[in-house]
C-alpha atoms as a PDB file:
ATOM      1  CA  UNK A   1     -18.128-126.643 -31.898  1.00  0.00           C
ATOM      2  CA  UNK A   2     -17.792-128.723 -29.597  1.00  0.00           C
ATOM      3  CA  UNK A   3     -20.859-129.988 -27.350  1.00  0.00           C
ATOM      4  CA  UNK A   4     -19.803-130.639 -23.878  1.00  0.00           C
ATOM      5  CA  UNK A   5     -19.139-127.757 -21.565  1.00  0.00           C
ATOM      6  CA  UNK A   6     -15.925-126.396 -21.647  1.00  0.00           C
ATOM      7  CA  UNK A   7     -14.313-123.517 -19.575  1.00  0.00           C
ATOM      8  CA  UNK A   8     -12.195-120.401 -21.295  1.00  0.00           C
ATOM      9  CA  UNK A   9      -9.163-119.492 -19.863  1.00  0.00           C
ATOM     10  CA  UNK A  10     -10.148-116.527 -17.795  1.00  0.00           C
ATOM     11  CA  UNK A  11     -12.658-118.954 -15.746  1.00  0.00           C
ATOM     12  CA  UNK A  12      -9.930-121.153 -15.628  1.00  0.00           C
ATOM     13  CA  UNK A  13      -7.476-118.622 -14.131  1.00  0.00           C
ATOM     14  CA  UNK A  14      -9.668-117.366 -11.704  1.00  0.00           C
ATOM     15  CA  UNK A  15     -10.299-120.471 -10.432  1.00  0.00           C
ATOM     16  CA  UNK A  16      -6.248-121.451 -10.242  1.00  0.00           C
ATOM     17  CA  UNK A  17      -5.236-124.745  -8.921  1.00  0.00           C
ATOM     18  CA  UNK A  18      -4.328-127.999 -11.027  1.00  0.00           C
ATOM     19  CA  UNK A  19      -6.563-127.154 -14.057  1.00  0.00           C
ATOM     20  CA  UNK A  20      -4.798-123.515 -14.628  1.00  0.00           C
ATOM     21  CA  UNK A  21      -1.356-124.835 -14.719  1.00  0.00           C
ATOM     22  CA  UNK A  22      -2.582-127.823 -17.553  1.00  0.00           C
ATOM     23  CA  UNK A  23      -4.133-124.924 -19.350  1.00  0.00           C
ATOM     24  CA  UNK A  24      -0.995-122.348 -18.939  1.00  0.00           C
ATOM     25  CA  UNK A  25       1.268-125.578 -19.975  1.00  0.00           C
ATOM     26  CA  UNK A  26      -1.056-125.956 -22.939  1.00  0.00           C
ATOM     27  CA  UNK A  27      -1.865-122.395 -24.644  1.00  0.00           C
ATOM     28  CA  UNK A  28      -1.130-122.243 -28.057  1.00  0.00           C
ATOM     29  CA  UNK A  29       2.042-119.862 -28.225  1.00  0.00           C
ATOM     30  CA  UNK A  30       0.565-118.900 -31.806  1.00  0.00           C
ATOM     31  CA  UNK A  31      -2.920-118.288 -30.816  1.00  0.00           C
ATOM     32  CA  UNK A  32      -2.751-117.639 -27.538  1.00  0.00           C
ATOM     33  CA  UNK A  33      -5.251-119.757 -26.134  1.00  0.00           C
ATOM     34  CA  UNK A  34      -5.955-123.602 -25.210  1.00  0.00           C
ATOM     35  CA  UNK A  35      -6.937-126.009 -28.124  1.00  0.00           C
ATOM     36  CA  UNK A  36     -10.598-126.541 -27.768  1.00  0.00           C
ATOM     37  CA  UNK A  37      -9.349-130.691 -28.289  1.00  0.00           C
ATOM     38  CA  UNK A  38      -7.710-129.964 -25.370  1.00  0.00           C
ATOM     39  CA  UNK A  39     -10.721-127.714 -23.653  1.00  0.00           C
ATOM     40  CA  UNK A  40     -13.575-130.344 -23.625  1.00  0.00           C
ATOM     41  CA  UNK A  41     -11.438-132.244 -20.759  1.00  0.00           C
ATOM     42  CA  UNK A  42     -11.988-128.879 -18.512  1.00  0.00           C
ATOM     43  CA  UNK A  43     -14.293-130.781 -16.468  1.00  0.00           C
ATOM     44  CA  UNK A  44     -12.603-133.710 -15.642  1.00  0.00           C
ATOM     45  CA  UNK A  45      -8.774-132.318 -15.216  1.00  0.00           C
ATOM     46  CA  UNK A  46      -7.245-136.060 -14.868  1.00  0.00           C
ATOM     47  CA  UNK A  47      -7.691-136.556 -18.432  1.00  0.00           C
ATOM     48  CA  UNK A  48      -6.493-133.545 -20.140  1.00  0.00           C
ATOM     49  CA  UNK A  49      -2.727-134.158 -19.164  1.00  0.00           C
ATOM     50  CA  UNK A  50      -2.798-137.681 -21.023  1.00  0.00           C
ATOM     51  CA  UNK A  51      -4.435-135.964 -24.284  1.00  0.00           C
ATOM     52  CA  UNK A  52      -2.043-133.316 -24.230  1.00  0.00           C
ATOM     53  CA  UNK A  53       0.496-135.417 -24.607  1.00  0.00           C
ATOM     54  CA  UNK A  54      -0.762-137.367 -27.195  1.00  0.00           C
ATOM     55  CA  UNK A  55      -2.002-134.539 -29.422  1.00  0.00           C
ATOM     56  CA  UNK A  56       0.995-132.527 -28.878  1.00  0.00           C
ATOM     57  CA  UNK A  57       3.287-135.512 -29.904  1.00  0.00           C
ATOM     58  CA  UNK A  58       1.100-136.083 -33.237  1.00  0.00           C
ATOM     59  CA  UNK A  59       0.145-132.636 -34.465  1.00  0.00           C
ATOM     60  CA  UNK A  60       3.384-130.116 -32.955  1.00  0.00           C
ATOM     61  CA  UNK A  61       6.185-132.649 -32.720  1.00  0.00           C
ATOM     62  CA  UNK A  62       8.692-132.369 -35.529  1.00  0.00           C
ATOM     63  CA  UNK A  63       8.783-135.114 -37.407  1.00  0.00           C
ATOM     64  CA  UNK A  64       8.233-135.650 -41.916  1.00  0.00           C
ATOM     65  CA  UNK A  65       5.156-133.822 -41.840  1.00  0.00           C
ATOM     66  CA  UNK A  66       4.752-130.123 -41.497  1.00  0.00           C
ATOM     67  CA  UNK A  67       1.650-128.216 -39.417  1.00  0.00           C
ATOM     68  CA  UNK A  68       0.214-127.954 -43.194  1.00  0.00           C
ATOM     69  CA  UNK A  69      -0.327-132.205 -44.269  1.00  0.00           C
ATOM     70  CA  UNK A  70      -0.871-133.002 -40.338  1.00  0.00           C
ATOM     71  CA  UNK A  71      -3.745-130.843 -40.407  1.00  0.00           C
ATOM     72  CA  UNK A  72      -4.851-131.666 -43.863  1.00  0.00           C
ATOM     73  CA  UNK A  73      -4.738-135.208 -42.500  1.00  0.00           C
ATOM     74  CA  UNK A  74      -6.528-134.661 -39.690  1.00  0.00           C
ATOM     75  CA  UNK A  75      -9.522-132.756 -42.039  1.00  0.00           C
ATOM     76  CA  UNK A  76      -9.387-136.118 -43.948  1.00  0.00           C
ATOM     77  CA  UNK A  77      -9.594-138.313 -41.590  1.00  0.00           C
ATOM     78  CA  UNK A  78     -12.672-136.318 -39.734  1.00  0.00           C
ATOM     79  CA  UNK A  79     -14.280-135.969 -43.192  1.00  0.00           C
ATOM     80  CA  UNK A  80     -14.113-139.806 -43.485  1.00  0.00           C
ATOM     81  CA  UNK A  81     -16.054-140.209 -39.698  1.00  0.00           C
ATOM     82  CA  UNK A  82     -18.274-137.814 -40.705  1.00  0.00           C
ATOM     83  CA  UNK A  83     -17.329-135.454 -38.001  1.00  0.00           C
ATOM     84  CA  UNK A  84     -17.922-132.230 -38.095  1.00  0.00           C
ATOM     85  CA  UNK A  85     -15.358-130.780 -35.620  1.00  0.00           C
END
């Protein structure tokens, strides 16, 4: 869980603008809904395109790993910095 304010979709798409197209461009085809990675830059809009593109190009982009060892890895490596996202 994440502890900085974040703002679900539906707030998001009332609201429209800038923020609602990041978060339409971003929704998680499986899931339906915006990484909450992605959601804790809801507040400050300028960042979130930058991440996206980052995360998406490590964790969706094909590539020798499959979804399975990225995430795996990603578990390890937050295990290691004792973070408990």
């Amino acid at each position: 869980m994440a502890w900085i304010r974040m703002l679900d979709e539906e707030e998001v798409a009332a609201r429209g603008g800038r923020l609602a197209r990041l978060y339409r461009g971003n929704t998680d085809p499986e899931h339906g809904t915006v990484d909450n990675v992605l959601k804790i830059h809801s507040l400050r809009p300028e960042t979130l395109d930058g991440h996206a593109r980052l995360y998406h190009s490590v964790m969706h982009d094909p590539g020798r790993l499959d979804a399975t060892d990225r995430e795996t890895l990603a578990v390890l490596v937050s295990a290691a910095n004792h973070c408990v996202y």
